[in-house]
C-alpha atoms as a PDB file:
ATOM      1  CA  UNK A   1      61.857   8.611  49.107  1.00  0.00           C
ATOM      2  CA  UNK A   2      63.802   8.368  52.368  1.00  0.00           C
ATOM      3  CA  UNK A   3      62.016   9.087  55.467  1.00  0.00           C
ATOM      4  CA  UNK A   4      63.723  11.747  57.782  1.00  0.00           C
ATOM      5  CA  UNK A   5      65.581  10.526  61.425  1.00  0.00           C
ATOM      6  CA  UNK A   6      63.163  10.998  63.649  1.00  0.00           C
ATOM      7  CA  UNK A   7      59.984  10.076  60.946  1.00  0.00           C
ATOM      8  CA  UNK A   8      57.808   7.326  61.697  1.00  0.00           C
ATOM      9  CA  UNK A   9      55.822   5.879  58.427  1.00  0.00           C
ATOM     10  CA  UNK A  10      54.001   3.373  57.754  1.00  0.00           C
ATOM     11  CA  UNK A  11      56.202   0.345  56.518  1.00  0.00           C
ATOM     12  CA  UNK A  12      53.413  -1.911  55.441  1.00  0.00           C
ATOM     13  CA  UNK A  13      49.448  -2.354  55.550  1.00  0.00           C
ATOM     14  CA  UNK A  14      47.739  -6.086  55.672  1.00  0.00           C
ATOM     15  CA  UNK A  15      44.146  -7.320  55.907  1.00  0.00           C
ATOM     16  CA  UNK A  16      42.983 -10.784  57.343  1.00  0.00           C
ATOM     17  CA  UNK A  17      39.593 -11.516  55.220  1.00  0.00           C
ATOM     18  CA  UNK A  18      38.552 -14.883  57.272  1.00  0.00           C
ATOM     19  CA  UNK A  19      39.698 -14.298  60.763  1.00  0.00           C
ATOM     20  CA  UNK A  20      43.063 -16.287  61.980  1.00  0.00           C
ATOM     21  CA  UNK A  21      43.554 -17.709  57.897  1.00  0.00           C
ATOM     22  CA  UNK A  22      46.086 -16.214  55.842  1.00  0.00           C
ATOM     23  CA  UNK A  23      46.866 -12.135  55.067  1.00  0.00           C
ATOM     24  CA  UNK A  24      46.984 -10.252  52.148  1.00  0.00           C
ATOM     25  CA  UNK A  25      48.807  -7.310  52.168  1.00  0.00           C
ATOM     26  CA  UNK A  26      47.671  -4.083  50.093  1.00  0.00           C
ATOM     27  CA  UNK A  27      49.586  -0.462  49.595  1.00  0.00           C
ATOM     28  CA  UNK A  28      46.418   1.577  50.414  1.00  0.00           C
ATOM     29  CA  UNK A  29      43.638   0.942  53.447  1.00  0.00           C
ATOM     30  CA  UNK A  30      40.016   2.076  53.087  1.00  0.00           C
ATOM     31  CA  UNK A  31      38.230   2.129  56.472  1.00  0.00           C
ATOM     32  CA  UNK A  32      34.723   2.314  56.968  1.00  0.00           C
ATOM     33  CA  UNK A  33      32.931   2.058  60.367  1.00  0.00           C
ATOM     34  CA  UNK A  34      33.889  -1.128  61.239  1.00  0.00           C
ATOM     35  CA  UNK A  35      37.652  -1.310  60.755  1.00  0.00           C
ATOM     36  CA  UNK A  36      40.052  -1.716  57.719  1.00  0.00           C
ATOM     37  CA  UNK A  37      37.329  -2.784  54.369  1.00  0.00           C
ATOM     38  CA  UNK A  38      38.174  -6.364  53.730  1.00  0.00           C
ATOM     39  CA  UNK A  39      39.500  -7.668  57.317  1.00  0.00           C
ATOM     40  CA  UNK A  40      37.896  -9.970  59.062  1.00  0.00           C
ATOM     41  CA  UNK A  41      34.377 -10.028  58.073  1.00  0.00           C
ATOM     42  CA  UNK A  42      34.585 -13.411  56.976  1.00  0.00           C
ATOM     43  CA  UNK A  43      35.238 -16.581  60.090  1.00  0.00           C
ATOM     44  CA  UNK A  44      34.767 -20.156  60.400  1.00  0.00           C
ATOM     45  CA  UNK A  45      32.928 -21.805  63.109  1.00  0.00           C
ATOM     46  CA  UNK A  46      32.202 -25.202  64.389  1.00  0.00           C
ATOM     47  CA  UNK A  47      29.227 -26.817  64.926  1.00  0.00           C
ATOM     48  CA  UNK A  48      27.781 -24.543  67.804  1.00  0.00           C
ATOM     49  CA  UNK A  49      28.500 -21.147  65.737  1.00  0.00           C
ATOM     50  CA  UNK A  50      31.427 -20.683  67.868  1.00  0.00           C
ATOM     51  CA  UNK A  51      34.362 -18.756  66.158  1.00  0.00           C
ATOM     52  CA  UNK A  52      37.295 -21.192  65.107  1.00  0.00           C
ATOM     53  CA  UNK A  53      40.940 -20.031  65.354  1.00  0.00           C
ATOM     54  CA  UNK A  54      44.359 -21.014  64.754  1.00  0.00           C
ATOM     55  CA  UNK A  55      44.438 -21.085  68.558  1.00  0.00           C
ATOM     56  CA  UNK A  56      43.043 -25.122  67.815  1.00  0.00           C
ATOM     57  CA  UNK A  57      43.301 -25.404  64.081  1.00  0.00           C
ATOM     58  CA  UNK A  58      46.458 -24.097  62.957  1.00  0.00           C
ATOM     59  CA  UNK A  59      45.954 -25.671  59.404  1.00  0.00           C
ATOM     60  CA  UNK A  60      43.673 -22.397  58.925  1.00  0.00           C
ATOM     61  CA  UNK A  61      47.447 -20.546  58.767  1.00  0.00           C
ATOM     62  CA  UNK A  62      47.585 -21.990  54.931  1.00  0.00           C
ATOM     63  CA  UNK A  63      43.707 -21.038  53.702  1.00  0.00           C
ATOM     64  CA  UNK A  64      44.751 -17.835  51.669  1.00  0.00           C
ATOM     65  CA  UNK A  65      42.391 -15.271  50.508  1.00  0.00           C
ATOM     66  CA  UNK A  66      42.363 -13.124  47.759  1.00  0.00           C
ATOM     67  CA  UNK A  67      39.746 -10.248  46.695  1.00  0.00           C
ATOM     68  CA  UNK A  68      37.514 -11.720  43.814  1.00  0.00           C
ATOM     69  CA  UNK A  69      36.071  -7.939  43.152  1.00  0.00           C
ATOM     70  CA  UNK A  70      36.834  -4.244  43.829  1.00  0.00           C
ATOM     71  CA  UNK A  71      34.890  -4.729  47.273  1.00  0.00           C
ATOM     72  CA  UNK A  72      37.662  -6.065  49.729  1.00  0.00           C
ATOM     73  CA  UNK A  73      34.174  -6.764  51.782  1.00  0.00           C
ATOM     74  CA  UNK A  74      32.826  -9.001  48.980  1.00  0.00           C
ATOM     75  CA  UNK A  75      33.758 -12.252  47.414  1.00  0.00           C
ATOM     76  CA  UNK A  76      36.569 -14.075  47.958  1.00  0.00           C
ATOM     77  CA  UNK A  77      38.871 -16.583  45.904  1.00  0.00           C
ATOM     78  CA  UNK A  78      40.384 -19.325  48.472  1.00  0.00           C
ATOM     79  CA  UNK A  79      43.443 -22.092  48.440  1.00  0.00           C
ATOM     80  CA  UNK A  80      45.150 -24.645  50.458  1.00  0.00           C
ATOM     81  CA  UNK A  81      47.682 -26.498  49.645  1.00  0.00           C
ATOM     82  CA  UNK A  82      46.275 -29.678  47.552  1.00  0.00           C
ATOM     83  CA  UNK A  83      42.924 -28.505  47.085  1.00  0.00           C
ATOM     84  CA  UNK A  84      41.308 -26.938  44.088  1.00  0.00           C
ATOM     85  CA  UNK A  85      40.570 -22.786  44.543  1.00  0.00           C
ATOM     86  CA  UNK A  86      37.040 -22.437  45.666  1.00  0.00           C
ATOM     87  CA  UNK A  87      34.843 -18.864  45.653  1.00  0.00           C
ATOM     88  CA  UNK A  88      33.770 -17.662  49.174  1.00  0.00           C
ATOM     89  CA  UNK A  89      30.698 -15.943  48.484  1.00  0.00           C
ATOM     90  CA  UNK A  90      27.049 -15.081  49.995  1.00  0.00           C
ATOM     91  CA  UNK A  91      24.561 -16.197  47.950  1.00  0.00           C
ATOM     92  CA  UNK A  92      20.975 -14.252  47.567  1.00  0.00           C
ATOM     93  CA  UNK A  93      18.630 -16.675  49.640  1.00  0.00           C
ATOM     94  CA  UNK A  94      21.736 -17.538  52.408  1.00  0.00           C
ATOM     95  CA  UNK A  95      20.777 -19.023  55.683  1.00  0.00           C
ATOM     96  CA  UNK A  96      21.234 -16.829  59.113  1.00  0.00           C
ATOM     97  CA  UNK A  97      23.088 -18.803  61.615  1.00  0.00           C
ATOM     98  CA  UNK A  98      23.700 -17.478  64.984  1.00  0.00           C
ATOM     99  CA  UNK A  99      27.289 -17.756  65.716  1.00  0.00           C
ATOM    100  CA  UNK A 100      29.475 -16.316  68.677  1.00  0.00           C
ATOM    101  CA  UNK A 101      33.097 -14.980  69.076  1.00  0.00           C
ATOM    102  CA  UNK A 102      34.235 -14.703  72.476  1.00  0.00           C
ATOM    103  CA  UNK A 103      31.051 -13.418  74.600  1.00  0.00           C
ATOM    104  CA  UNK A 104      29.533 -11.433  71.716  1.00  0.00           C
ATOM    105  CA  UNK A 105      27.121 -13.443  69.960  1.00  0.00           C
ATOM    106  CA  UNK A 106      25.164 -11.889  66.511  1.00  0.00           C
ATOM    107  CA  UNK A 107      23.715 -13.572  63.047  1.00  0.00           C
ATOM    108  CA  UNK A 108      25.869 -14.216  60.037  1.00  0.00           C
ATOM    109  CA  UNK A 109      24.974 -15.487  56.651  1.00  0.00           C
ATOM    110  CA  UNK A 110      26.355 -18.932  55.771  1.00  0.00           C
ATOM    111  CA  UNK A 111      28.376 -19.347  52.603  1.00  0.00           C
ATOM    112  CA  UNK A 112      26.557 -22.747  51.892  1.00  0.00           C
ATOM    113  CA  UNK A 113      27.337 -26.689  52.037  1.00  0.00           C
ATOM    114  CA  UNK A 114      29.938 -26.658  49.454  1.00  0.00           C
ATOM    115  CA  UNK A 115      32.083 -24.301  50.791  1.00  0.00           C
ATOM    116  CA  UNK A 116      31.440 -25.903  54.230  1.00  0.00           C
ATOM    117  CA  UNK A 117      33.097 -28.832  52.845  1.00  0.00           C
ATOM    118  CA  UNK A 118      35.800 -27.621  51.266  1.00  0.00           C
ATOM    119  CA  UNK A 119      36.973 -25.818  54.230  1.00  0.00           C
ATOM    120  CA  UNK A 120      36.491 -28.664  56.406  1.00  0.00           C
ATOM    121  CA  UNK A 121      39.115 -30.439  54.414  1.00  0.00           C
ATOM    122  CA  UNK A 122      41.404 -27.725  54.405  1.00  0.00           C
ATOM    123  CA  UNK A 123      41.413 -27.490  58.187  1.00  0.00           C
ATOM    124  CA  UNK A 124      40.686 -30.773  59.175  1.00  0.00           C
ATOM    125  CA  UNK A 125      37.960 -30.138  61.449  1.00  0.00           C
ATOM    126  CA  UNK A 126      34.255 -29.808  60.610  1.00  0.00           C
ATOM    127  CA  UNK A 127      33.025 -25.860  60.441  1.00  0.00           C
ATOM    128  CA  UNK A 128      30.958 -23.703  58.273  1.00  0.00           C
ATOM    129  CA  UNK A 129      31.830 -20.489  56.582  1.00  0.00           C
ATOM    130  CA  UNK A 130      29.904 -17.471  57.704  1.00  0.00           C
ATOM    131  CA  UNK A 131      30.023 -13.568  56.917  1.00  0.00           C
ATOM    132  CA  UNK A 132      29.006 -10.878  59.159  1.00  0.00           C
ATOM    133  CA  UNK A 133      25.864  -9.328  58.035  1.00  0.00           C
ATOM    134  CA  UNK A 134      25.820  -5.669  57.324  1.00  0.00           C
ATOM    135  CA  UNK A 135      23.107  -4.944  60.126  1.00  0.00           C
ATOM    136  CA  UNK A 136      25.271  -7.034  62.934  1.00  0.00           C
ATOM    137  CA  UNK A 137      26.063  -5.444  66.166  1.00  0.00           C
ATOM    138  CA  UNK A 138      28.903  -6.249  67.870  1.00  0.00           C
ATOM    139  CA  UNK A 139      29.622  -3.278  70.119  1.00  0.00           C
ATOM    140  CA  UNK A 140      33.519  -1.930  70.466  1.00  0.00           C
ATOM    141  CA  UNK A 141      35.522  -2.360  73.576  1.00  0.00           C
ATOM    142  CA  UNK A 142      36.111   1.311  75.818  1.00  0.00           C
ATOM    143  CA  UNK A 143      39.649  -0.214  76.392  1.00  0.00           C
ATOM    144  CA  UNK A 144      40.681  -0.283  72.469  1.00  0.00           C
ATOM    145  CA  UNK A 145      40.020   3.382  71.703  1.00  0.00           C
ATOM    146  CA  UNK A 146      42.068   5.052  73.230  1.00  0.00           C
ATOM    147  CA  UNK A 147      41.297   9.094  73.422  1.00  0.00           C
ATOM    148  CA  UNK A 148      38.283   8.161  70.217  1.00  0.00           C
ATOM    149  CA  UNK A 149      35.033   7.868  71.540  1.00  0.00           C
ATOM    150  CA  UNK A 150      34.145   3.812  71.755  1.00  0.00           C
ATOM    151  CA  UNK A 151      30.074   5.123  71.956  1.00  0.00           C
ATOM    152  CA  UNK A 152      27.825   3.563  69.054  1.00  0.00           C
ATOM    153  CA  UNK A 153      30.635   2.041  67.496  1.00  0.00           C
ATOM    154  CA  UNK A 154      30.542  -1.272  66.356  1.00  0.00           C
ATOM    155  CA  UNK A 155      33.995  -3.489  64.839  1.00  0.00           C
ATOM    156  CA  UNK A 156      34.088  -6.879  62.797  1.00  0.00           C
ATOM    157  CA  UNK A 157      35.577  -9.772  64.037  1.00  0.00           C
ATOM    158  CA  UNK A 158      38.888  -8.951  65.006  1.00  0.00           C
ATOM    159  CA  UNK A 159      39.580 -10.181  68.651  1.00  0.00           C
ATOM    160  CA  UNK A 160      39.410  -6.781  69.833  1.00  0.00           C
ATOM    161  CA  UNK A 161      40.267  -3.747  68.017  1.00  0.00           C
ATOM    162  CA  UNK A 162      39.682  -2.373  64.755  1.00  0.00           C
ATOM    163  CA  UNK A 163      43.398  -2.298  64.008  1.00  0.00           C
ATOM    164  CA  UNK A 164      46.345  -3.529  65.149  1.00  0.00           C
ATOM    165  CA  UNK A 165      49.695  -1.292  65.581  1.00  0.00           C
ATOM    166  CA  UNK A 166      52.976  -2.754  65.296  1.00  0.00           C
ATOM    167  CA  UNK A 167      56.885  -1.163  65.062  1.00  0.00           C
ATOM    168  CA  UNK A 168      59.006  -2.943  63.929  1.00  0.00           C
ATOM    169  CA  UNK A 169      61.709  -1.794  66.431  1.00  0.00           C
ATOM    170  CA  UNK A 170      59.579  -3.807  68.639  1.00  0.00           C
ATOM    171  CA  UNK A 171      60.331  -7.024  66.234  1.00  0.00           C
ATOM    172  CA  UNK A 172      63.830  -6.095  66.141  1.00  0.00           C
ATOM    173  CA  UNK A 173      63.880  -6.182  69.529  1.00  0.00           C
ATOM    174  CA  UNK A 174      62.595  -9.246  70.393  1.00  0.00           C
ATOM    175  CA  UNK A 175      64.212 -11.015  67.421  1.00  0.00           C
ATOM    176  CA  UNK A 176      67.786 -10.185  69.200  1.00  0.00           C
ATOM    177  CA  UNK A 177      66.347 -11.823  72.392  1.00  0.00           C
ATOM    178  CA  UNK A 178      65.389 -15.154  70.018  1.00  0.00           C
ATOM    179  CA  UNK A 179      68.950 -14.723  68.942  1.00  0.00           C
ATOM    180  CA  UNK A 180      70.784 -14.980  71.944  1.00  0.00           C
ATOM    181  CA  UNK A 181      68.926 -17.792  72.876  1.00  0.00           C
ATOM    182  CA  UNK A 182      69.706 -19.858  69.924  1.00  0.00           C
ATOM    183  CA  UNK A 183      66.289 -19.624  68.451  1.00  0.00           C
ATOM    184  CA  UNK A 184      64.973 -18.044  64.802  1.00  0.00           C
ATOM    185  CA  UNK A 185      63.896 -14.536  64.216  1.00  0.00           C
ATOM    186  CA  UNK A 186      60.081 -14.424  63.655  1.00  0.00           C
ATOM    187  CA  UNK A 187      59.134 -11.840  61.381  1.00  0.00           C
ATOM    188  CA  UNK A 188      55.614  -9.487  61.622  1.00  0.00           C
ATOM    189  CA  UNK A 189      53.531 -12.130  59.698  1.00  0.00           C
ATOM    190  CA  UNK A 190      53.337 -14.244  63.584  1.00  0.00           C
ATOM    191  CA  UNK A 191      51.425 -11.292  64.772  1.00  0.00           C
ATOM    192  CA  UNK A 192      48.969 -10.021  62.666  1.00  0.00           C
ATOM    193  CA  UNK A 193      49.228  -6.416  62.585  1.00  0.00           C
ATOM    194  CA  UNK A 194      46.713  -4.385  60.326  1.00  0.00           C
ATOM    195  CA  UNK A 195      50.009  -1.493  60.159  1.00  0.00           C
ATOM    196  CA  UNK A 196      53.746  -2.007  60.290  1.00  0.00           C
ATOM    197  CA  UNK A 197      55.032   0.250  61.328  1.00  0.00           C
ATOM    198  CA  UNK A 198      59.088   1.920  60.610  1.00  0.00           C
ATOM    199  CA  UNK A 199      61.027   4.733  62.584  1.00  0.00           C
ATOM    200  CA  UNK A 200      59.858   3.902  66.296  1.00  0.00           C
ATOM    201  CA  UNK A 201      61.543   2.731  68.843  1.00  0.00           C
ATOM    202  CA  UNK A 202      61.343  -0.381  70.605  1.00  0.00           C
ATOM    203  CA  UNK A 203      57.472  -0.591  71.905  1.00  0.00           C
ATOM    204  CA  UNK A 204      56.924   2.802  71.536  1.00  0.00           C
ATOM    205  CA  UNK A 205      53.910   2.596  70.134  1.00  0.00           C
ATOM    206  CA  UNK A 206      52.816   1.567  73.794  1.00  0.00           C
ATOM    207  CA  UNK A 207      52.994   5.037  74.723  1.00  0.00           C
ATOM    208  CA  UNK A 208      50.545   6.573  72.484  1.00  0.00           C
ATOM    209  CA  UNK A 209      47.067   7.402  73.085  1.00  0.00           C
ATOM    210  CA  UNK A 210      46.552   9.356  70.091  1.00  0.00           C
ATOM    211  CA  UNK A 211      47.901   9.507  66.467  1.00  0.00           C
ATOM    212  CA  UNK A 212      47.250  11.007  62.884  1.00  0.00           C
ATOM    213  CA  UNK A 213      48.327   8.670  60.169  1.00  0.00           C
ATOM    214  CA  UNK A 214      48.059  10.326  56.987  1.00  0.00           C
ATOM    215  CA  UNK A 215      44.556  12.418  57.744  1.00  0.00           C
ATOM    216  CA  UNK A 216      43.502   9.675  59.983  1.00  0.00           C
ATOM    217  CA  UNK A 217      42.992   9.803  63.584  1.00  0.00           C
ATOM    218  CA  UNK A 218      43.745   6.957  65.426  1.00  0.00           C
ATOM    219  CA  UNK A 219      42.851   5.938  68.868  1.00  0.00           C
ATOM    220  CA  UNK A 220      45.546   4.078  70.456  1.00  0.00           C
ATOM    221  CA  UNK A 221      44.161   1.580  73.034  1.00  0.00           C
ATOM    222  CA  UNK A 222      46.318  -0.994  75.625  1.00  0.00           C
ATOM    223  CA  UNK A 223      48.719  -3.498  74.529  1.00  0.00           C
ATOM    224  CA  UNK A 224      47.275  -6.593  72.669  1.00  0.00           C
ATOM    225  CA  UNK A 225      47.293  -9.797  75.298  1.00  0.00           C
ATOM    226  CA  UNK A 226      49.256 -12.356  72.778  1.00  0.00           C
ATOM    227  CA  UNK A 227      48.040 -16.604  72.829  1.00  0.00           C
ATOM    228  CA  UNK A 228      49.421 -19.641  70.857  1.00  0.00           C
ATOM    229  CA  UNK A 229      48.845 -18.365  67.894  1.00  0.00           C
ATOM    230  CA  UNK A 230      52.115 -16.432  67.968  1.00  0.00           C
ATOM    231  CA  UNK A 231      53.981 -19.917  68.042  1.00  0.00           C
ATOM    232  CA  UNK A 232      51.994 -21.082  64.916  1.00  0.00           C
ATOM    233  CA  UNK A 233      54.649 -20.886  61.712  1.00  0.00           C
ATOM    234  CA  UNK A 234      52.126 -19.255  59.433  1.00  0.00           C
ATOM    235  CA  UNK A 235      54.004 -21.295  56.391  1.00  0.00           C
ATOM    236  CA  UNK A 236      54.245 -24.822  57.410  1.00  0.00           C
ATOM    237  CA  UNK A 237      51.297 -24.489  60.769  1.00  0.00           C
ATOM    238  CA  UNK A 238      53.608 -25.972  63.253  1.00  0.00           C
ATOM    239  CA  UNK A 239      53.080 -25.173  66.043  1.00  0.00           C
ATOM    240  CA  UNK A 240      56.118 -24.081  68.909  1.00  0.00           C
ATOM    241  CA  UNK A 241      57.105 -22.590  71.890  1.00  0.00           C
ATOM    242  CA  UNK A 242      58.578 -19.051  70.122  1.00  0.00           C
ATOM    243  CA  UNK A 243      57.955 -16.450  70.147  1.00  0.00           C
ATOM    244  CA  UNK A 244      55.833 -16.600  73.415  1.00  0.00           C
ATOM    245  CA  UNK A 245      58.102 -18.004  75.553  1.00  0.00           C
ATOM    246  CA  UNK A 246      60.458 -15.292  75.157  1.00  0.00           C
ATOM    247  CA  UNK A 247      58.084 -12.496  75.407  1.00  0.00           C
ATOM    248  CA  UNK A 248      56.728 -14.259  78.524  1.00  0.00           C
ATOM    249  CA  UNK A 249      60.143 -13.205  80.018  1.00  0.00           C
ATOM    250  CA  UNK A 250      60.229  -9.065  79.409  1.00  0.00           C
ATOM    251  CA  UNK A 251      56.630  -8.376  77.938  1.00  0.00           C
ATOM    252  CA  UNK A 252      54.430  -9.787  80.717  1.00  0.00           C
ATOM    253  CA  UNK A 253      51.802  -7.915  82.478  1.00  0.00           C
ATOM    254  CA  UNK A 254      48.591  -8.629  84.439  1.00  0.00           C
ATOM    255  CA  UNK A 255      49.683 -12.257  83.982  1.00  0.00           C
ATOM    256  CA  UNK A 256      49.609 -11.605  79.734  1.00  0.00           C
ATOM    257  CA  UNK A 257      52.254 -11.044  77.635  1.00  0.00           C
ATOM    258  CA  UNK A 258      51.721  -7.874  75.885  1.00  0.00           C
ATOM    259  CA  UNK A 259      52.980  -7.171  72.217  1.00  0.00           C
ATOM    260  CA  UNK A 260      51.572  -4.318  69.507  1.00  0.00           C
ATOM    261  CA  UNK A 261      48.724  -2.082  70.340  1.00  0.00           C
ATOM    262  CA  UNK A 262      45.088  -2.098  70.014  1.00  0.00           C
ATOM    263  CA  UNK A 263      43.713   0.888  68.003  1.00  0.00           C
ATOM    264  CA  UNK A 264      40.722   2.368  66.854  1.00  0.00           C
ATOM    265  CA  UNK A 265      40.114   5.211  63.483  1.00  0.00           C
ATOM    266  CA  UNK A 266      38.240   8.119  64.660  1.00  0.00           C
ATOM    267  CA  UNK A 267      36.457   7.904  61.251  1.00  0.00           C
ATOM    268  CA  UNK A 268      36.319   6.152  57.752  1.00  0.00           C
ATOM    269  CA  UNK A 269      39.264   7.036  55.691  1.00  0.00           C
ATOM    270  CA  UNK A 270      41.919   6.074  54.027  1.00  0.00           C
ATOM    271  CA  UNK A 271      46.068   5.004  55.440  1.00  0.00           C
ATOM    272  CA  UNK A 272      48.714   4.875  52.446  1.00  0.00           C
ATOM    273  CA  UNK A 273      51.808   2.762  52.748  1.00  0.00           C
ATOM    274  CA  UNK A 274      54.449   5.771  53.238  1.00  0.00           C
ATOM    275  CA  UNK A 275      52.226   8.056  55.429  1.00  0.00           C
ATOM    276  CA  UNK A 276      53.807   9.636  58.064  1.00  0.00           C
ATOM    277  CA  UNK A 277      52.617   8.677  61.614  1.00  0.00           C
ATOM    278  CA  UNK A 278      52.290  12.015  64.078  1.00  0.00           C
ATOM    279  CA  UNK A 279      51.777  11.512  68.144  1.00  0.00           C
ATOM    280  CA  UNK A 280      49.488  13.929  68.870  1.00  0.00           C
ATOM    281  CA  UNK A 281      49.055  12.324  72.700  1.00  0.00           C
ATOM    282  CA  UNK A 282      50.887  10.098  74.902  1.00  0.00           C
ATOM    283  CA  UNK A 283      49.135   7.738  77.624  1.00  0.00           C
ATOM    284  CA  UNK A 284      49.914   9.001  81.018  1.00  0.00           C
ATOM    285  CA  UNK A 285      52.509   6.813  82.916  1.00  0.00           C
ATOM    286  CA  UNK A 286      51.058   4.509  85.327  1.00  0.00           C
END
């Protein structure tokens, strides 16, 4: 089905199990309180409990996930290149281990030595595995919410936001930037969005404050403040200078360099590769 001129829709859906490794993308989203059911619930963290990122281990770009079970919150099955497929899982009598991510700190169960091992080698850096426990607070951000309430609402361990909005106008933009300058496109996968996004225009999605996708209401928060990880090639983890050195040049702001929006679902539901996107408010120009 072709989507009328004028129709935004939703182009693609992904979820990031273990925050900063590898997606998996999906055709249907189930939210629940926290944010998209299966993204980011899982991290890694060193030997303080401190989350670890591809901002200094970009190896994590090649530890893919897959769902081992119906609950995308569950179990996990986990490669890397040259290493045998391990299961991420919580066993009954796992140990709490306080851990912290950015300046929220809570207590997460630890997935256990063997898995601490494994995914030591595949990063090359010493860490343990930990999920966020069901009872964990980690409170949600006014600034993400946009017009939906932020009060007694709690989100996984994302950076920020729930979700992450991207168009890919705004790709399609920058990519003829890249071009001019003699560098390679970069396609959605550098930045991570939750929903991809087709039929907007070039960083419209800035503009919004608040949108029904499908029969969910979304929140639309600021821009998301982009780091390193953008220059990571989430194939091969090398590490560059694109495509943050050319946003630095037309997306800066407050001394970041802006790129997708941070949102935030009004209440559990469900968003459907195809639905049709509706602005019900824009954000009020500065």
């Amino acid at each position: 089905m072709t989507a009328s001129p004028g129709t935004i829709t939703v182009a693609a859906l992904f979820v990031h199990p273990i925050k900063s490794a590898a997606r998996i993308p999906v055709d249907n989203m189930e939210l629940d309180a926290r944010g998209a059911c299966g993204d980011r619930r899982w991290m890694l963290v060193d030997g303080d409990g401190l989350a670890i990122t591809q901002r200094d281990h970009s190896r994590l770009a090649l530890v893919q996930p897959s769902f081992a079970g119906a609950d995308r919150n569950g179990a996990l099955h986990v490669t890397a290149p040259g290493m045998q497929p391990i299961l991420l899982a919580i066993a009954a009598d796992a140990m709490d281990r306080d851990v912290r991510i950015w300046d929220d700190r809570m207590t997460a169960l630890d997935a256990g030595d063997d898995v601490a091992t494994w995914m030591s080698e595949a990063i090359g850096a010493h860490c343990r595995a930990v999920r966020m426990r069901d009872d964990a607070r980690r409170p949600l951000g006014a600034k993400h919410s946009g017009d939906v309430s932020h009060l007694e609402r709690d989100v996984a361990l994302p950076d920020a936001a729930p979700l992450l909005l991207l168009g890919q106008a705004s790709i399609d933009a920058l990519n003829s930037r890249l071009l001019e300058r003699g560098e390679s496109a970069v396609s959605d996968v550098r930045f991570r969005p939750n929903v991809l996004l087709a039929g907007t225009g070039p960083h419209e999605e800035d503009t919004w404050s608040s949108v029904e996708i499908g029969r969910v209401t979304v929140g639309v928060g600021g821009p998301c403040a982009r780091c390193v990880v953008t220059t990571v090639d989430q194939r091969t983890a090398e590490r560059g200078v694109e495509p943050l050195r050319t946003l630095s040049a037309y997306r800066r702001q407050d001394g970041k360099v802006m790129f997708a929006v941070n949102a935030t679902h009004a209440a559990p539901g469900t968003i459907n590769t195809g639905d049709s996107l509706r602005v019900v408010r824009t954000r009020s120009p500065n």
